[in-house]
Protein backbone atom coordinates (compact mmCIF):
# COMPACT_ATOMS: atom_id res chain seq x y z
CA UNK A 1 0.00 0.00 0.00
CA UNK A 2 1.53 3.86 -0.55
CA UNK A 3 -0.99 5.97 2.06
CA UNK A 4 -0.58 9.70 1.48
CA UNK A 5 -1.98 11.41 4.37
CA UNK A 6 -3.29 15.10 3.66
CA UNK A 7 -4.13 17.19 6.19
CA UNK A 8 -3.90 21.46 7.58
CA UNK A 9 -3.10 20.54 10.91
CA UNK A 10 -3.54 17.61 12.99
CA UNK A 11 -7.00 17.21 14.03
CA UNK A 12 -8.79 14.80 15.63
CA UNK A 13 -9.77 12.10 12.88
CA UNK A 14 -6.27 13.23 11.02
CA UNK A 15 -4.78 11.71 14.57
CA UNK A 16 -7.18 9.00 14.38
CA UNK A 17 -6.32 8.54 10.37
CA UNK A 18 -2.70 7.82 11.80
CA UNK A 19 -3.24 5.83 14.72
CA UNK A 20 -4.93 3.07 12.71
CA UNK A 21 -2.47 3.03 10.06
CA UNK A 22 0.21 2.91 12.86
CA UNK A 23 -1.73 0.23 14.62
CA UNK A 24 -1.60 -2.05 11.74
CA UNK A 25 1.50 -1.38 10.60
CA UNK A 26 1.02 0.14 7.43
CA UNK A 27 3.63 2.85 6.43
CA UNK A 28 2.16 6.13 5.09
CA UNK A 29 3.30 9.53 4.30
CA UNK A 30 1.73 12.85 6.10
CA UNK A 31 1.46 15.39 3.71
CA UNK A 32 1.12 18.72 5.18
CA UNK A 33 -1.15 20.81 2.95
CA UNK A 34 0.24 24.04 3.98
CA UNK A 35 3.28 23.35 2.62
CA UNK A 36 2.72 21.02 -0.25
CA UNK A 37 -0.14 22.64 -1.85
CA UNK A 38 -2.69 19.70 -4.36
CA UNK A 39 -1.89 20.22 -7.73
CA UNK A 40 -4.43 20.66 -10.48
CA UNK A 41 -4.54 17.06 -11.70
CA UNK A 42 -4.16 15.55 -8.15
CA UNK A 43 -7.19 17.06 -6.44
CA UNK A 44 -8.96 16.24 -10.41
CA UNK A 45 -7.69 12.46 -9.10
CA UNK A 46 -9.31 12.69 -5.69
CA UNK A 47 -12.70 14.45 -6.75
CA UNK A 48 -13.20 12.05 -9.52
CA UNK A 49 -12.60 9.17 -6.63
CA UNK A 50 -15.17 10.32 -3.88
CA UNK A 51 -16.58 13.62 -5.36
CA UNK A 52 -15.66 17.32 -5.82
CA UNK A 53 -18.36 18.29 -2.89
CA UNK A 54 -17.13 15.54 -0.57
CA UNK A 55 -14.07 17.65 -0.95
CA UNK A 56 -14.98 20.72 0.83
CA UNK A 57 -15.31 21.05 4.23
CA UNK A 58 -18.60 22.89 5.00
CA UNK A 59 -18.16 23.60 8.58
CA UNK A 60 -15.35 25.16 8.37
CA UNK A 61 -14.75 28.59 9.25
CA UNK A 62 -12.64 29.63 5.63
CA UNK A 63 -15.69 27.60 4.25
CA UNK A 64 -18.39 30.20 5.94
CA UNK A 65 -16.41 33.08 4.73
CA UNK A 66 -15.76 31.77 0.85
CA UNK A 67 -17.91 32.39 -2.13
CA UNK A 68 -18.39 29.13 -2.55
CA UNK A 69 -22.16 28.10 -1.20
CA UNK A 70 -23.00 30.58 -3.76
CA UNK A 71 -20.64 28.90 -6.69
CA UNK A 72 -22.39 26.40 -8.69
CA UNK A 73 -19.68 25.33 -11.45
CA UNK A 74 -16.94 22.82 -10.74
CA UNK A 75 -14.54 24.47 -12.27
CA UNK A 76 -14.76 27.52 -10.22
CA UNK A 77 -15.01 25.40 -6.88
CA UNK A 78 -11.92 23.81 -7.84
CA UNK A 79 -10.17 27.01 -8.49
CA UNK A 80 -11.18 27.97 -4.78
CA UNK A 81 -10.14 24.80 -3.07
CA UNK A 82 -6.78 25.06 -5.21
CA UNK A 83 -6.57 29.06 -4.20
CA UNK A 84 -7.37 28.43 -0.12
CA UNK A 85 -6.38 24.80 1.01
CA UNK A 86 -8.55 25.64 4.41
CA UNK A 87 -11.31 24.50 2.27
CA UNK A 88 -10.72 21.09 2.26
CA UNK A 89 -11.97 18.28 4.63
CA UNK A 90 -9.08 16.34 5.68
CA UNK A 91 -7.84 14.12 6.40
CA UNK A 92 -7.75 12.91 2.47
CA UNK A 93 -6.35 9.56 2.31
CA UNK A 94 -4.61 8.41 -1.19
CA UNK A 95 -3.85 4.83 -1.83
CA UNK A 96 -2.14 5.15 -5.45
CA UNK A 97 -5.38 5.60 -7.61
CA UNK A 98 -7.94 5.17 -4.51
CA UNK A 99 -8.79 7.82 -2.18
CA UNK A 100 -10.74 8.40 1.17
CA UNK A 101 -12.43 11.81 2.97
CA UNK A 102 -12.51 12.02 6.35
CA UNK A 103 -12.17 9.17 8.52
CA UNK A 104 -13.17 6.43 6.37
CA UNK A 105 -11.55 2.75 8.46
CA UNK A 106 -13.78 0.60 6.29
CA UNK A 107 -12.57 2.24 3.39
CA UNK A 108 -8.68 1.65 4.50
CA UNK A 109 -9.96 -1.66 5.98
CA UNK A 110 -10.72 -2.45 2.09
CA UNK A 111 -7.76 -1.18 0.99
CA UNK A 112 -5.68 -3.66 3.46
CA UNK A 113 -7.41 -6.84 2.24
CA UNK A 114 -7.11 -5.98 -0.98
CA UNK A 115 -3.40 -5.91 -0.84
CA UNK A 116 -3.34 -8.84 1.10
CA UNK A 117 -4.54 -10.86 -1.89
């Protein structure tokens, strides 16, 4: 498995996020959004996996101050999520082509027996 772990700062379910990769053993790299801004094509990758609005992280306060409730294009949410990374809900968890919002164990749990096979 090759776990990218995105995330602003380290929040709750980001700690959680690591703790049950740590707990089974399962390297993964933490990706601090602040200074490793998503690229065009990777958060195209991710949005395309669970969903451009799964993306954004409504109850946030950058969220509340944004234009975008009031956007209704993707292309100009993107360009606000790739403008202000305090949009996002992390933590986004990457598995090569796969990818996971939030804290999503199943979803990793998945992952795991997958590459067991």
């Amino acid at each position: 498995m090759n776990i990218q772990i995105y995330c602003l700062k380290k929040s709750f379910d980001v700690q959680k996020a690591e703790r049950w990769f740590k707990e089974r053993r399962i390297p993964y790299q933490l990706v601090d959004l602040k200074r490793a801004k998503l690229g065009l094509r990777e958060l195209q990758n991710i949005a395309a996996k669970v969903g451009l609005r799964a993306l954004v992280d409504d109850a946030s306060d950058a969220y509340k101050k944004s234009v975008i409730p009031h956007l209704s294009g993707e292309q100009a949410i993107v360009e606000a999520l790739l403008a202000d990374p305090r949009l996002l809900k992390t933590p986004i968890v990457r598995n090569g082509r796969e990818a996971a919002v939030g804290y999503q164990p199943d979803v990793w749990a998945a992952w795991e027996s997958q590459q067991k096979k």
